[in-house]
C-alpha atoms as a PDB file:
ATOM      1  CA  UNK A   1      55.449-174.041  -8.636  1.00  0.00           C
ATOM      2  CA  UNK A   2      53.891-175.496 -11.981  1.00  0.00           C
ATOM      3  CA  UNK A   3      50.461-175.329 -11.695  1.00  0.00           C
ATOM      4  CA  UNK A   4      49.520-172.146 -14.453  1.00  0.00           C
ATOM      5  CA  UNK A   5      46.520-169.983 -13.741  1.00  0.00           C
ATOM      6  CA  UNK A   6      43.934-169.369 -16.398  1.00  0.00           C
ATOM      7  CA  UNK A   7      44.756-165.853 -16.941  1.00  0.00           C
ATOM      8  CA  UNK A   8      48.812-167.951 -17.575  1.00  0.00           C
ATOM      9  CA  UNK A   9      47.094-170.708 -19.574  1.00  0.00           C
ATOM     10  CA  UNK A  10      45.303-168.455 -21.803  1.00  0.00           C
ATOM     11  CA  UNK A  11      48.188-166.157 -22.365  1.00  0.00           C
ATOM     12  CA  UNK A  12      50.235-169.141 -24.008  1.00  0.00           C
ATOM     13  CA  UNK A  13      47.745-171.110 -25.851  1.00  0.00           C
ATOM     14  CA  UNK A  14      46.406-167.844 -28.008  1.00  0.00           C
ATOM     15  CA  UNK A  15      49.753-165.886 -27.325  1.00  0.00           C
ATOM     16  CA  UNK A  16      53.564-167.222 -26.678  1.00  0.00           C
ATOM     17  CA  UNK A  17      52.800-170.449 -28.260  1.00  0.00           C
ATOM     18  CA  UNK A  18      51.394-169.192 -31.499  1.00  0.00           C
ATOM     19  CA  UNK A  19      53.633-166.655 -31.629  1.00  0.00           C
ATOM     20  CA  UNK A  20      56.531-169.149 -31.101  1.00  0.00           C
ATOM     21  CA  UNK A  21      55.846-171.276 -34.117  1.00  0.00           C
ATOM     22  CA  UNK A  22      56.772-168.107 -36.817  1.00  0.00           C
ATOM     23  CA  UNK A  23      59.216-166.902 -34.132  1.00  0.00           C
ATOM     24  CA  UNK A  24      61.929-169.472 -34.794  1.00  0.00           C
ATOM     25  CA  UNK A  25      64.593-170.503 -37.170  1.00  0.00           C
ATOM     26  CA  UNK A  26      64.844-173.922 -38.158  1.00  0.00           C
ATOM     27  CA  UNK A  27      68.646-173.277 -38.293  1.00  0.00           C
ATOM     28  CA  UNK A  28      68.875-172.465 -34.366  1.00  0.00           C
ATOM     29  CA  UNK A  29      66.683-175.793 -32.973  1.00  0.00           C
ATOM     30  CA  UNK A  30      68.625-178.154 -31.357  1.00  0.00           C
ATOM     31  CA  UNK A  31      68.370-181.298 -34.071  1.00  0.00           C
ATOM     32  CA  UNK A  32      70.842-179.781 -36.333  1.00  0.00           C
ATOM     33  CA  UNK A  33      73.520-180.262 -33.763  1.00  0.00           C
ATOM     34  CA  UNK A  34      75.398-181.217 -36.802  1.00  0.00           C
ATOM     35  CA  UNK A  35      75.818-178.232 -38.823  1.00  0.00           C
ATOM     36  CA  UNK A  36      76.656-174.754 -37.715  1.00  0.00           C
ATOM     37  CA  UNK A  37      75.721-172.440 -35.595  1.00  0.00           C
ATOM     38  CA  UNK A  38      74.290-175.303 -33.619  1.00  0.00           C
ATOM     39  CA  UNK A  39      77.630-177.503 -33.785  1.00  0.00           C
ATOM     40  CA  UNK A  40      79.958-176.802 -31.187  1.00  0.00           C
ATOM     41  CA  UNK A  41      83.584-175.911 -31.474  1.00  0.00           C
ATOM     42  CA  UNK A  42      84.612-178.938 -29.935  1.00  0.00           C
ATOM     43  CA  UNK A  43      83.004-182.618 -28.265  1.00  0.00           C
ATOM     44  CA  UNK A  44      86.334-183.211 -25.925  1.00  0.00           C
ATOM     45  CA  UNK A  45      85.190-180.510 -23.480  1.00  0.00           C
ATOM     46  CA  UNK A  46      81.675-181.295 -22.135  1.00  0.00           C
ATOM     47  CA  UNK A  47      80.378-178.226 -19.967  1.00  0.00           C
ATOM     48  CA  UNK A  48      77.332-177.682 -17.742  1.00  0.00           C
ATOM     49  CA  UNK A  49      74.866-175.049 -19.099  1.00  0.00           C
ATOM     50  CA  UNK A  50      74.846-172.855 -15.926  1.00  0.00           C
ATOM     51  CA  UNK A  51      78.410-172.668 -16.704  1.00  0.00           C
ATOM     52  CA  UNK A  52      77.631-171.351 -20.081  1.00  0.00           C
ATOM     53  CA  UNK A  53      74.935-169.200 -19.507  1.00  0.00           C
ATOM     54  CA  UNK A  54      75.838-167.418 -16.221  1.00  0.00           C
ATOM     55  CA  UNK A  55      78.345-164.517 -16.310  1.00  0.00           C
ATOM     56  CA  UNK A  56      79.323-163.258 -12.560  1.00  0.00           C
ATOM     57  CA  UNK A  57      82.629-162.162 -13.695  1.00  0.00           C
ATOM     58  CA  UNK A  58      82.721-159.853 -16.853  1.00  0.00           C
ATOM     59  CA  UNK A  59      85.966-161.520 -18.441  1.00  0.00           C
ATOM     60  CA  UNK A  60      84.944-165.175 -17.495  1.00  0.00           C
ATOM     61  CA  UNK A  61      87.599-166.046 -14.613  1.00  0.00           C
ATOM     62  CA  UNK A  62      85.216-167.872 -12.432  1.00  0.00           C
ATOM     63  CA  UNK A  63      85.073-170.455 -14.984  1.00  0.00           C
ATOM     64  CA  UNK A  64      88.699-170.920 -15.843  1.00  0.00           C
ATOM     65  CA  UNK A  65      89.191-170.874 -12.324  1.00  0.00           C
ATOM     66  CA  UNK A  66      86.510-173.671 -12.005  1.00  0.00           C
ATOM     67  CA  UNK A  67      87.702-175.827 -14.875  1.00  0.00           C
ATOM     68  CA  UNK A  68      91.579-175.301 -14.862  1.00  0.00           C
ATOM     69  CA  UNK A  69      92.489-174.528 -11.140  1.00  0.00           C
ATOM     70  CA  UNK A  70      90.176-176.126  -8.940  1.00  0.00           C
ATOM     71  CA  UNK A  71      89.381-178.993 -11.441  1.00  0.00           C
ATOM     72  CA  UNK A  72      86.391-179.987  -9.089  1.00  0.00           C
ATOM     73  CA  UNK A  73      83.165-178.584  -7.963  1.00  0.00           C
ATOM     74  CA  UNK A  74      82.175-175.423  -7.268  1.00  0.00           C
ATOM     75  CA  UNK A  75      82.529-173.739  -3.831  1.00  0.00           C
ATOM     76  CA  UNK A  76      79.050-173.536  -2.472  1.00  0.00           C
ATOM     77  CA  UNK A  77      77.806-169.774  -1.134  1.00  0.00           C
ATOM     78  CA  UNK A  78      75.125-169.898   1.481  1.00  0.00           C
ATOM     79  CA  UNK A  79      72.898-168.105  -1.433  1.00  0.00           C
ATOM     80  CA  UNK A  80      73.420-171.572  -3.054  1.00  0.00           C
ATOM     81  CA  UNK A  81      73.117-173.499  -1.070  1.00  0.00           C
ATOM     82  CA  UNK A  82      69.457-172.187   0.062  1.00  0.00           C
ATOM     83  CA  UNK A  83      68.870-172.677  -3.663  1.00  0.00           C
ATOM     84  CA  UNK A  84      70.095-176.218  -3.801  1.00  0.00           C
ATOM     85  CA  UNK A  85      67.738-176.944  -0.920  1.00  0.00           C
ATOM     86  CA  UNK A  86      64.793-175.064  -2.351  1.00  0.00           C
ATOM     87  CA  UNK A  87      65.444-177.515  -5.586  1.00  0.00           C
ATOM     88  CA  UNK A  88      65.127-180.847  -3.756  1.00  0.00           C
ATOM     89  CA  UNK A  89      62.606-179.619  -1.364  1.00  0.00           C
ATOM     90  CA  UNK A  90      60.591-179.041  -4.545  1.00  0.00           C
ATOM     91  CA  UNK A  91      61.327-182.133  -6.172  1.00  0.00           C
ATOM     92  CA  UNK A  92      60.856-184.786  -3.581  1.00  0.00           C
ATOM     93  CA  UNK A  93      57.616-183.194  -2.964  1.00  0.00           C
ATOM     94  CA  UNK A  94      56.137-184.188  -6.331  1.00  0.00           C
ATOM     95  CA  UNK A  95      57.867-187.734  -6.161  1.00  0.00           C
ATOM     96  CA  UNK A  96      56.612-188.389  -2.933  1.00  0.00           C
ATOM     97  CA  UNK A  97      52.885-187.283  -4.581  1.00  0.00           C
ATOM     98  CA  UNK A  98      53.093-189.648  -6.806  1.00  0.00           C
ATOM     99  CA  UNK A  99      54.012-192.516  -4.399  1.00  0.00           C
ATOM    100  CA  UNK A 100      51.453-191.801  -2.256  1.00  0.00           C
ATOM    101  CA  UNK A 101      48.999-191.658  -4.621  1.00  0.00           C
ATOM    102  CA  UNK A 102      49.734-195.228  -5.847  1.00  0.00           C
ATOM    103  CA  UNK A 103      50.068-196.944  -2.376  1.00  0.00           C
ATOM    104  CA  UNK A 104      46.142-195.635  -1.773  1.00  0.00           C
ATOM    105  CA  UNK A 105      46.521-192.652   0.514  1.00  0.00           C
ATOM    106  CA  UNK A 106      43.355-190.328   0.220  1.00  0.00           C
ATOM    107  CA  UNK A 107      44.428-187.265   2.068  1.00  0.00           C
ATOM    108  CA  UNK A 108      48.199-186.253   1.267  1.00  0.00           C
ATOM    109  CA  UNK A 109      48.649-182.904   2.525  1.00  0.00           C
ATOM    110  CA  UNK A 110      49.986-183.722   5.715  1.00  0.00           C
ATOM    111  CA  UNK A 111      51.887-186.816   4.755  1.00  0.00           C
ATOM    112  CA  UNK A 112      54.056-184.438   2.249  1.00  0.00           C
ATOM    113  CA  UNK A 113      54.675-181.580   4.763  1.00  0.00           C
ATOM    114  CA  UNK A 114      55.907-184.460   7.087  1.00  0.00           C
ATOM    115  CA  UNK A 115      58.013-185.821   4.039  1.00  0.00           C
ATOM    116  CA  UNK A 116      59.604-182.207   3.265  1.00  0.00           C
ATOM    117  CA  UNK A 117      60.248-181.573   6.920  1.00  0.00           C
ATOM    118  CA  UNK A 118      62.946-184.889   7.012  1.00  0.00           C
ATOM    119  CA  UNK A 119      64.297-184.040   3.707  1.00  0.00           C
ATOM    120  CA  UNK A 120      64.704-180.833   4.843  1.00  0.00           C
ATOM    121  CA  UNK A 121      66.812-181.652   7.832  1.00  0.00           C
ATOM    122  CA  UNK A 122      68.877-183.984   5.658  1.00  0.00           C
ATOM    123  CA  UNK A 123      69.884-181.930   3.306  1.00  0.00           C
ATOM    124  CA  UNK A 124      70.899-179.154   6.041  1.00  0.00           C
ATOM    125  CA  UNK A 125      72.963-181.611   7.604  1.00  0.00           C
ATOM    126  CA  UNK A 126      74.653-182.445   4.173  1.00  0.00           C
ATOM    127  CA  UNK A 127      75.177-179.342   3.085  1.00  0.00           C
ATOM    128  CA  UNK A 128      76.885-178.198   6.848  1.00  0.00           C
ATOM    129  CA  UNK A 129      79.370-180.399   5.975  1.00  0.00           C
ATOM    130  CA  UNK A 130      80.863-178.152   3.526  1.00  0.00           C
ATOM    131  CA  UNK A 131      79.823-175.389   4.135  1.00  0.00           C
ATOM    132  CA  UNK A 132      79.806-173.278   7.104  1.00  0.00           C
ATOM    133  CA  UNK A 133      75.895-172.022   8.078  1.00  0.00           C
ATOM    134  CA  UNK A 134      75.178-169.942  10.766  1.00  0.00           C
ATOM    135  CA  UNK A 135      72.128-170.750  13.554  1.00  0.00           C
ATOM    136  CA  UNK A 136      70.456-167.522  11.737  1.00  0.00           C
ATOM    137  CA  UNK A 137      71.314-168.574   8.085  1.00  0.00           C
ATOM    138  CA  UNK A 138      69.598-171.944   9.568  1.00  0.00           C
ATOM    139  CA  UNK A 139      66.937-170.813  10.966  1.00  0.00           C
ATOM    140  CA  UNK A 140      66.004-168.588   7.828  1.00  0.00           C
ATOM    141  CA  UNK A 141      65.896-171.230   5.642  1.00  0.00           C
ATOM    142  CA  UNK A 142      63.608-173.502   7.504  1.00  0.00           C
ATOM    143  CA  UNK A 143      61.476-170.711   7.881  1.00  0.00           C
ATOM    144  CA  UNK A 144      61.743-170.437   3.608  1.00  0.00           C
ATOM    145  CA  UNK A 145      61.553-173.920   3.039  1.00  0.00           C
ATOM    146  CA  UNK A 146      58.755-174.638   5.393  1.00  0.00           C
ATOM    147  CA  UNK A 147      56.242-172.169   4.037  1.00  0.00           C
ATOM    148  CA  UNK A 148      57.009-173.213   0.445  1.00  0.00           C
ATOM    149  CA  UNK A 149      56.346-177.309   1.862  1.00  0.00           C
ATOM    150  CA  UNK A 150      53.006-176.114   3.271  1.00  0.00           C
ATOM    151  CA  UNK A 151      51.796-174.259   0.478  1.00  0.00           C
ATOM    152  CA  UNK A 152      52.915-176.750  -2.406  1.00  0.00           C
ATOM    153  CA  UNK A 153      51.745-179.684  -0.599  1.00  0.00           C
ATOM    154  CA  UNK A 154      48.123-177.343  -1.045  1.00  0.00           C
ATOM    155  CA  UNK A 155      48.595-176.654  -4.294  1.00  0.00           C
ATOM    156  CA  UNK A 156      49.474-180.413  -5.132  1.00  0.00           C
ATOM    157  CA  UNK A 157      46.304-182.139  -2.604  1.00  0.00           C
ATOM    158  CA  UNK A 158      43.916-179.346  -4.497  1.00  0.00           C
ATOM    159  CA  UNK A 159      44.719-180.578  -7.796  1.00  0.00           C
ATOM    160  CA  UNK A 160      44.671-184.035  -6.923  1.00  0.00           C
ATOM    161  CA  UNK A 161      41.124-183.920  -5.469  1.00  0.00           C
ATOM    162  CA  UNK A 162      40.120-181.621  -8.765  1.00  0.00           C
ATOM    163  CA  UNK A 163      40.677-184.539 -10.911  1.00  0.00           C
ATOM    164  CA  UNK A 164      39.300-187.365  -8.643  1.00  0.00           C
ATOM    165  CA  UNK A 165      35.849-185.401  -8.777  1.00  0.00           C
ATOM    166  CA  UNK A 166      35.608-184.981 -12.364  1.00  0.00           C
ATOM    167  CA  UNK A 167      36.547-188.818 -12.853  1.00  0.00           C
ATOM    168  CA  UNK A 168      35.188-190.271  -9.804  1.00  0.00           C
ATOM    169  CA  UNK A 169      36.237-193.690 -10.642  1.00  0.00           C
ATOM    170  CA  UNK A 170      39.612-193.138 -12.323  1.00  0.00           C
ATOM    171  CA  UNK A 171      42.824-195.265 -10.974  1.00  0.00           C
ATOM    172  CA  UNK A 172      45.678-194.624  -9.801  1.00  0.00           C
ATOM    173  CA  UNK A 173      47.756-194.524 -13.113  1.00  0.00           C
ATOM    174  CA  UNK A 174      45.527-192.109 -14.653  1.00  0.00           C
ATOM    175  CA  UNK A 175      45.323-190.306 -11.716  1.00  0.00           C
ATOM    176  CA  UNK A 176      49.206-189.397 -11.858  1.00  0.00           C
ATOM    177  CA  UNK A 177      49.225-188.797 -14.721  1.00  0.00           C
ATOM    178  CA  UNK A 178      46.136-186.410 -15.037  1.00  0.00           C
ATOM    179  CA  UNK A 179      47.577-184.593 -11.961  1.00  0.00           C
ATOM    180  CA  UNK A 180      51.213-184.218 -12.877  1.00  0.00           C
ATOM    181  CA  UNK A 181      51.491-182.494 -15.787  1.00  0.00           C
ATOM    182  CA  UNK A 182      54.811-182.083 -15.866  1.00  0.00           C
ATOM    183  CA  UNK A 183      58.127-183.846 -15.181  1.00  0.00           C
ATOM    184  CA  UNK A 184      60.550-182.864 -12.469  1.00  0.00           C
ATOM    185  CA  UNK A 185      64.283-183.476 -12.656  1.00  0.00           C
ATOM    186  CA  UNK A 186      64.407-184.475 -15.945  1.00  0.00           C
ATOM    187  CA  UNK A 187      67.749-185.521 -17.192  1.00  0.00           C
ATOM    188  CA  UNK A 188      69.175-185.144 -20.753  1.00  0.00           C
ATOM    189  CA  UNK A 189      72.576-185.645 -22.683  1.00  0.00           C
ATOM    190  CA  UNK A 190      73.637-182.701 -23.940  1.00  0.00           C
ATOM    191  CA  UNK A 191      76.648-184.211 -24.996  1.00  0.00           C
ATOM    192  CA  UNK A 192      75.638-183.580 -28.631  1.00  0.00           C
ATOM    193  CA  UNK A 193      75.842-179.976 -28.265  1.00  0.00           C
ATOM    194  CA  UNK A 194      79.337-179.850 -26.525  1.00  0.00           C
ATOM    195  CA  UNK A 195      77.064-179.949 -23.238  1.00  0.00           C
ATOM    196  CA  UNK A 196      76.838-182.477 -20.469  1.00  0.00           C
ATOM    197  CA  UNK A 197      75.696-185.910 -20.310  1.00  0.00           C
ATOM    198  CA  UNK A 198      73.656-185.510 -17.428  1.00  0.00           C
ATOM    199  CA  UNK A 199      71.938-181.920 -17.654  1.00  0.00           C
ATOM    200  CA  UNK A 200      68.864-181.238 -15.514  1.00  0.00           C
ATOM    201  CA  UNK A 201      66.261-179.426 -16.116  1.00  0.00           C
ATOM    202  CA  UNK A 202      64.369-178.439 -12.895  1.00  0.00           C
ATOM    203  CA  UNK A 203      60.917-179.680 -14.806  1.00  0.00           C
ATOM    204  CA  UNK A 204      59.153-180.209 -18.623  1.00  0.00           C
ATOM    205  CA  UNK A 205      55.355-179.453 -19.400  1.00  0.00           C
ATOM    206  CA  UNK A 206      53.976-183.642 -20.515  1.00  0.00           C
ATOM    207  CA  UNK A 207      52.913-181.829 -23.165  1.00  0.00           C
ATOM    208  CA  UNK A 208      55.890-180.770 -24.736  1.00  0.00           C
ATOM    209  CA  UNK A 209      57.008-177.422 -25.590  1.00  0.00           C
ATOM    210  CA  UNK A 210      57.820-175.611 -22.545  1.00  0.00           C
ATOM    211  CA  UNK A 211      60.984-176.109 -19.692  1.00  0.00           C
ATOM    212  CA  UNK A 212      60.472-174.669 -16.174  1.00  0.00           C
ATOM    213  CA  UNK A 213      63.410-173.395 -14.142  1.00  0.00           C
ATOM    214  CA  UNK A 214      63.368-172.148 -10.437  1.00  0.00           C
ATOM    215  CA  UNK A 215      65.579-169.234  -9.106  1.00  0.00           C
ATOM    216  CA  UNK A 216      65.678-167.452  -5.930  1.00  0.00           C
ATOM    217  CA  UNK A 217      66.059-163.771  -5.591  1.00  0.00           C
ATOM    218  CA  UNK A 218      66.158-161.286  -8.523  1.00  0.00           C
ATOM    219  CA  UNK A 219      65.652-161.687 -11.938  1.00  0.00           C
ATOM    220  CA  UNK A 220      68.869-162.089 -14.304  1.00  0.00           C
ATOM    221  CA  UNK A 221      69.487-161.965 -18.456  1.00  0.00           C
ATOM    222  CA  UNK A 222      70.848-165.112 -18.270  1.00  0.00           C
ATOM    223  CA  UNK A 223      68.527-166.957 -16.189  1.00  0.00           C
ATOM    224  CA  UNK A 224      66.361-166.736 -19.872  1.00  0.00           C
ATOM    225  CA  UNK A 225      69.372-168.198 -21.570  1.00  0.00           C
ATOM    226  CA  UNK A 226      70.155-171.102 -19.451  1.00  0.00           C
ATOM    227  CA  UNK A 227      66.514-172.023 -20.126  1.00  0.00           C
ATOM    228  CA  UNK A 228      67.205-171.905 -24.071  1.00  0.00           C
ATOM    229  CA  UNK A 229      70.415-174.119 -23.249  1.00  0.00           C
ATOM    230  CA  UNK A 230      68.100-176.869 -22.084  1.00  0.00           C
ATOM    231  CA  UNK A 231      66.099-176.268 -24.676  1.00  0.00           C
ATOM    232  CA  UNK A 232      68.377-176.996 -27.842  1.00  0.00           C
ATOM    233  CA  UNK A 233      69.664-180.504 -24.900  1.00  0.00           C
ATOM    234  CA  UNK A 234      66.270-181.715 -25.726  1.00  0.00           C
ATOM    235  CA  UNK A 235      65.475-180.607 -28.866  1.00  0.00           C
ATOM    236  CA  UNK A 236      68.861-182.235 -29.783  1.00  0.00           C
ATOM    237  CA  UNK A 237      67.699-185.832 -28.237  1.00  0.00           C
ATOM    238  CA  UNK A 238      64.271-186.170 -28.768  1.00  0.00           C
ATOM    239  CA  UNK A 239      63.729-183.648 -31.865  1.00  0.00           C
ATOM    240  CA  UNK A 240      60.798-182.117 -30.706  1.00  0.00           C
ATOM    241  CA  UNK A 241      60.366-178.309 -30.666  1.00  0.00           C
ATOM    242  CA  UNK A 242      60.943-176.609 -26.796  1.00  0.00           C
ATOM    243  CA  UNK A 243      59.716-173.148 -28.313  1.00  0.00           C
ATOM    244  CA  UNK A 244      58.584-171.371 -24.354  1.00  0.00           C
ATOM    245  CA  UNK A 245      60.430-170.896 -21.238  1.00  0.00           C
ATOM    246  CA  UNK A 246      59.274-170.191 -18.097  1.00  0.00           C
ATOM    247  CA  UNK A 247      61.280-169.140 -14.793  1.00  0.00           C
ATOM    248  CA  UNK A 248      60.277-169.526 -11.551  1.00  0.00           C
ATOM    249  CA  UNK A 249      60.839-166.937  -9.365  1.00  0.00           C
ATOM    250  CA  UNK A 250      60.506-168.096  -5.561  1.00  0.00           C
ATOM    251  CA  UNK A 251      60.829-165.395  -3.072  1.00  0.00           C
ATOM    252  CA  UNK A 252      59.184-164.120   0.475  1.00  0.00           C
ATOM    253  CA  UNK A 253      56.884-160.865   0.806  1.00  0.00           C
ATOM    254  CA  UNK A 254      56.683-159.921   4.527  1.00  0.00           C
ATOM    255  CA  UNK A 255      55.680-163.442   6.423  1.00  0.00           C
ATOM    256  CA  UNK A 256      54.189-164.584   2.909  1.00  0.00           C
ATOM    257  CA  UNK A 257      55.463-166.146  -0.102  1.00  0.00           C
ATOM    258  CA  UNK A 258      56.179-164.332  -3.516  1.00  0.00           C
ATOM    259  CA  UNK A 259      55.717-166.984  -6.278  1.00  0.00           C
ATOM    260  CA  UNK A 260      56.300-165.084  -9.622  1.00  0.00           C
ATOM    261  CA  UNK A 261      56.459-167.155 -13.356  1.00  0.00           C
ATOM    262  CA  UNK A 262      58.260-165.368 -16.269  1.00  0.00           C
ATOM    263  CA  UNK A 263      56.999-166.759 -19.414  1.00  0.00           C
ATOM    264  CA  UNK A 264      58.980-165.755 -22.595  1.00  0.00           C
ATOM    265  CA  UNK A 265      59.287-167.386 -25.541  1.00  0.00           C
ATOM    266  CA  UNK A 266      63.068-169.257 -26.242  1.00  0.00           C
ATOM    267  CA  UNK A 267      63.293-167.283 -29.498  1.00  0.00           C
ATOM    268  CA  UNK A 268      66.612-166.763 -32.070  1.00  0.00           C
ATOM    269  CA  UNK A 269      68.374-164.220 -29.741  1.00  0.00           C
ATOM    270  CA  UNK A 270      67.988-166.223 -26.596  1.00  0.00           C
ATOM    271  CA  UNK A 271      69.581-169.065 -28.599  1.00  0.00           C
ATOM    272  CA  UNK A 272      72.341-167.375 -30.240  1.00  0.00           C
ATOM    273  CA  UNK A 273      73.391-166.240 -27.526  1.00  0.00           C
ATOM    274  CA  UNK A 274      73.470-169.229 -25.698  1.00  0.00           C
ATOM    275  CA  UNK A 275      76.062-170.404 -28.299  1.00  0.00           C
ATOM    276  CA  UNK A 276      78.496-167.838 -28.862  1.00  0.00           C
ATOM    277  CA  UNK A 277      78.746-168.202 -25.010  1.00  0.00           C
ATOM    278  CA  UNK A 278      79.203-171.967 -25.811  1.00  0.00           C
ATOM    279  CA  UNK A 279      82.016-171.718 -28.142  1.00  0.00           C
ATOM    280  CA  UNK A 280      83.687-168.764 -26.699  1.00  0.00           C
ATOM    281  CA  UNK A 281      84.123-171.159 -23.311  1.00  0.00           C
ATOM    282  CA  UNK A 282      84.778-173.992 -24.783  1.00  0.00           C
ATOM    283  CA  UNK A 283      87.739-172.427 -27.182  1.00  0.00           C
ATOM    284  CA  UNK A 284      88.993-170.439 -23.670  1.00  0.00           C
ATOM    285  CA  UNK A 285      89.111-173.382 -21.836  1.00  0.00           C
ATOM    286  CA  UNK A 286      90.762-175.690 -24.630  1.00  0.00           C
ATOM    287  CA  UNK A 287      93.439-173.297 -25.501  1.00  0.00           C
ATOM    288  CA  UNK A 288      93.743-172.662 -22.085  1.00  0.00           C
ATOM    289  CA  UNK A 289      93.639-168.458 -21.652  1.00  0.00           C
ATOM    290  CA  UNK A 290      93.850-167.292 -18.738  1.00  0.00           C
ATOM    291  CA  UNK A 291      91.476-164.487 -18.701  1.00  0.00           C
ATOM    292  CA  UNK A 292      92.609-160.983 -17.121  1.00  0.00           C
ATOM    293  CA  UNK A 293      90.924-160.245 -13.308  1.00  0.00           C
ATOM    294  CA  UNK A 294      88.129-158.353 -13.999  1.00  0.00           C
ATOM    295  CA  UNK A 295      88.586-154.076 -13.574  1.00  0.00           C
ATOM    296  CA  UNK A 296      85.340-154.494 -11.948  1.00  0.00           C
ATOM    297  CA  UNK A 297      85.060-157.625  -9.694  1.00  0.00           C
ATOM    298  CA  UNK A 298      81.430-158.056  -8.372  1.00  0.00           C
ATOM    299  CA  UNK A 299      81.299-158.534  -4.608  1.00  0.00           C
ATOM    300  CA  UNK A 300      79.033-161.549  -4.420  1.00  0.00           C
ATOM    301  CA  UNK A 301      82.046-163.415  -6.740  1.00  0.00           C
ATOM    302  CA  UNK A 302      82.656-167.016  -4.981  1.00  0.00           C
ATOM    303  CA  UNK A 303      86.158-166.733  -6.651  1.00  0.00           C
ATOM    304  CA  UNK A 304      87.565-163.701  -5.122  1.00  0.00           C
ATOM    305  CA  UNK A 305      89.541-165.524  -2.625  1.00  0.00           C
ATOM    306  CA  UNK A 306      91.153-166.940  -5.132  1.00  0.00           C
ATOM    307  CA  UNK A 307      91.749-163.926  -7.810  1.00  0.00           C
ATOM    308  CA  UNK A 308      93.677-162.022  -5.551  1.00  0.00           C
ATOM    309  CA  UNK A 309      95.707-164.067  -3.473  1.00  0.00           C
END
C-alpha cells in the first residue's frame, strides 16, 4: 500500500514537495499549538480526529450523540467494520515482515499470507461479537482481505529481495530498515492540540514529511482533512514539518484489486479547516448544544436509530 512508483516518486520530489515548502504558513504548523489559530478552545475535552474531520450528518448530531448520549464507542456498521479489518490486515503484515526478516527466513511470501489468513479469522470472530455479519458479508470480506494478503505479501517479498541484491551482504538491521520505509501504526499525543493522546496514523514516510491513510470505497473532502489533523499531532510533538498527504484508496475492479494513492499537499485550507471543525466541536460539546436533526438525514447515518426514536 506504500511502496510509490517512479512516475509517484518523481511527482513529489520535483513537484508536491517543492511546492509544499512556499505553500505553507508558519502560523498554521502544528508547533505553535500555543498561540492562535493553532490553540484550541479548550484542553478538558480531548477528541479523536475522525471525529473532527468527518461530517455524516450536516448539523453534527452523530457526534453529540457519540459524546453526550452514548458516552462510549461508536456503533460499528459492517462498512466499518470491513475497514477495521482491512487496517490490521495491513498492519500485521508489515510487523510480521519485519520479524521474519530478523529470525533468518529467506523466502517470506508464503509465511505472511499464512500469517494474514489467522489474523484474519481472529479479527472476524472479534468483530461478530458485536456486530451482526451475515455468511455473504463474511464471505465477501475474506474474498477482499485475501487478495489484498496475497498481493502485499508480493509487493513486500519483491522489495525485500531488491535490496538484498544491491547489498548482498547487508544484515538484518539494515535490511529492515532499507526495506521499510515507512512506519505503520504510529501513535501520537495530540493532546496538545485539544486532540487525543493516543491518535493513529495508519503509517509515516522514515523520511519525514508525508502521512499515509487507507480508506475503502469512494473518495471524501474530509478524508484530506483528517490527514492534515495528523499532521499538525506530529508537527505539534516532534516539530518537524508533515507538508504531503497521501490517501490510500483500496478497492476491487472485477476479480482484481483497485489500489489508487491521492497525493495532495496538507496546505493552509486543508488546515484551517481542520480547526474551525476543532473548535466548533469542542465548544458544542462543552456547552453542551444539542444540535437540531438534520432536514436531510443521509441514509448510511449509524445514528438514525437513535435520532428518531
Amino acid at each position: 500500500m506504500y511502496y510509490l512508483d517512479l512516475v509517484e516518486v518523481k511527482r513529489l520530489m520535483r513537484d508536491l514537495i517543492p511546492r509544499a515548502r512556499n505553500l505553507i504558513d508558519e502560523r498554521l504548523r502544528g508547533w505553535n499549538w500555543f498561540d492562535s489559530p493553532i490553540r484550541p478552545y479548550s484542553y478538558e475535552l480531548l477528541l479523536p480526529v475522525w471525529d473532527i474531520a468527518c461530517s455524516i450528518c450536516p448539523t453534527r448530531r452523530d457526534a453529540w450523540i457519540r459524546h453526550k448520549v452514548l458516552k462510549k464507542s461508536i456503533p460499528t456498521t459492517v462498512h466499518q467494520a470491513k475497514g477495521f479489518v482491512v487496517h490490521k490486515i495491513i498492519s500485521s503484515m508489515f510487523l510480521k515482515a519485519k520479524k521474519l526478516i530478523y529470525l533468518g527466513y529467506e523466502e517470506l511470501r508464503d509465511e505472511l499470507i499464512k500469517n494474514a489468513e489467522e489474523s484474519l479469522k481472529h479479527e472476524i470472530s472479534e468483530i461478530s461479537k458485536t456486530i451482526q455479519l451475515n455468511e455473504k458479508d463474511v464471505d465477501d470480506l475474506e474474498d477482499f482481505c485475501k487478495k489484498i494478503a496475497k498481493w502485499q505479501a508480493t509487493r513486500i517479498e519483491s522489495k525485500i529481495l531488491e535490496v538484498k541484491a544491491k547489498y548482498p551482504f547487508i544484515n538484518e538491521e539494515s535490511l529492515v530498515q532499507l526495506s521499510f520505509p515507512i512506519a505503520t501504526e504510529v501513535i501520537v499525543d495530540g493532546s496538545l492540540l485539544g486532540l487525543s493522546r493516543y491518535l493513529r496514523a495508519d503509517a509515516a514516510w522514515m523520511l519525514g514529511g508525508m502521512i499515509f491513510d487507507i480508506k475503502l470505497g469512494r473518495k471524501e473532502d474530509w478524508h484530506r482533512i483528517q490527514v492534515a489533523g495528523y499532521a499538525l499531532a506530529f508537527e505539534s510533538v516532534f516539530e518537524r514539518p508533515i507538508d504531503v498527504g497521501c490517501t490510500v484508496y483500496i478497492s476491487k475492479f472485477g476479480r482484481n484489486l483497485k489500489i489508487e494513492r491521492d497525493f495532495y499537499i496538507i496546505d493552509d485550507n486543508l488546515r484551517s479547516v481542520f480547526l474551525e471543525k476543532r473548535d466548533e466541536l469542542q465548544m458544542m460539546l462543552i456547552k453542551d448544544e444539542e444540535p437540531n436533526v438534520a432536514d436531510k438525514c443521509p441514509k448510511y447515518c449509524m445514528f438514525r436509530d437513535f435520532c428518531f426514536k
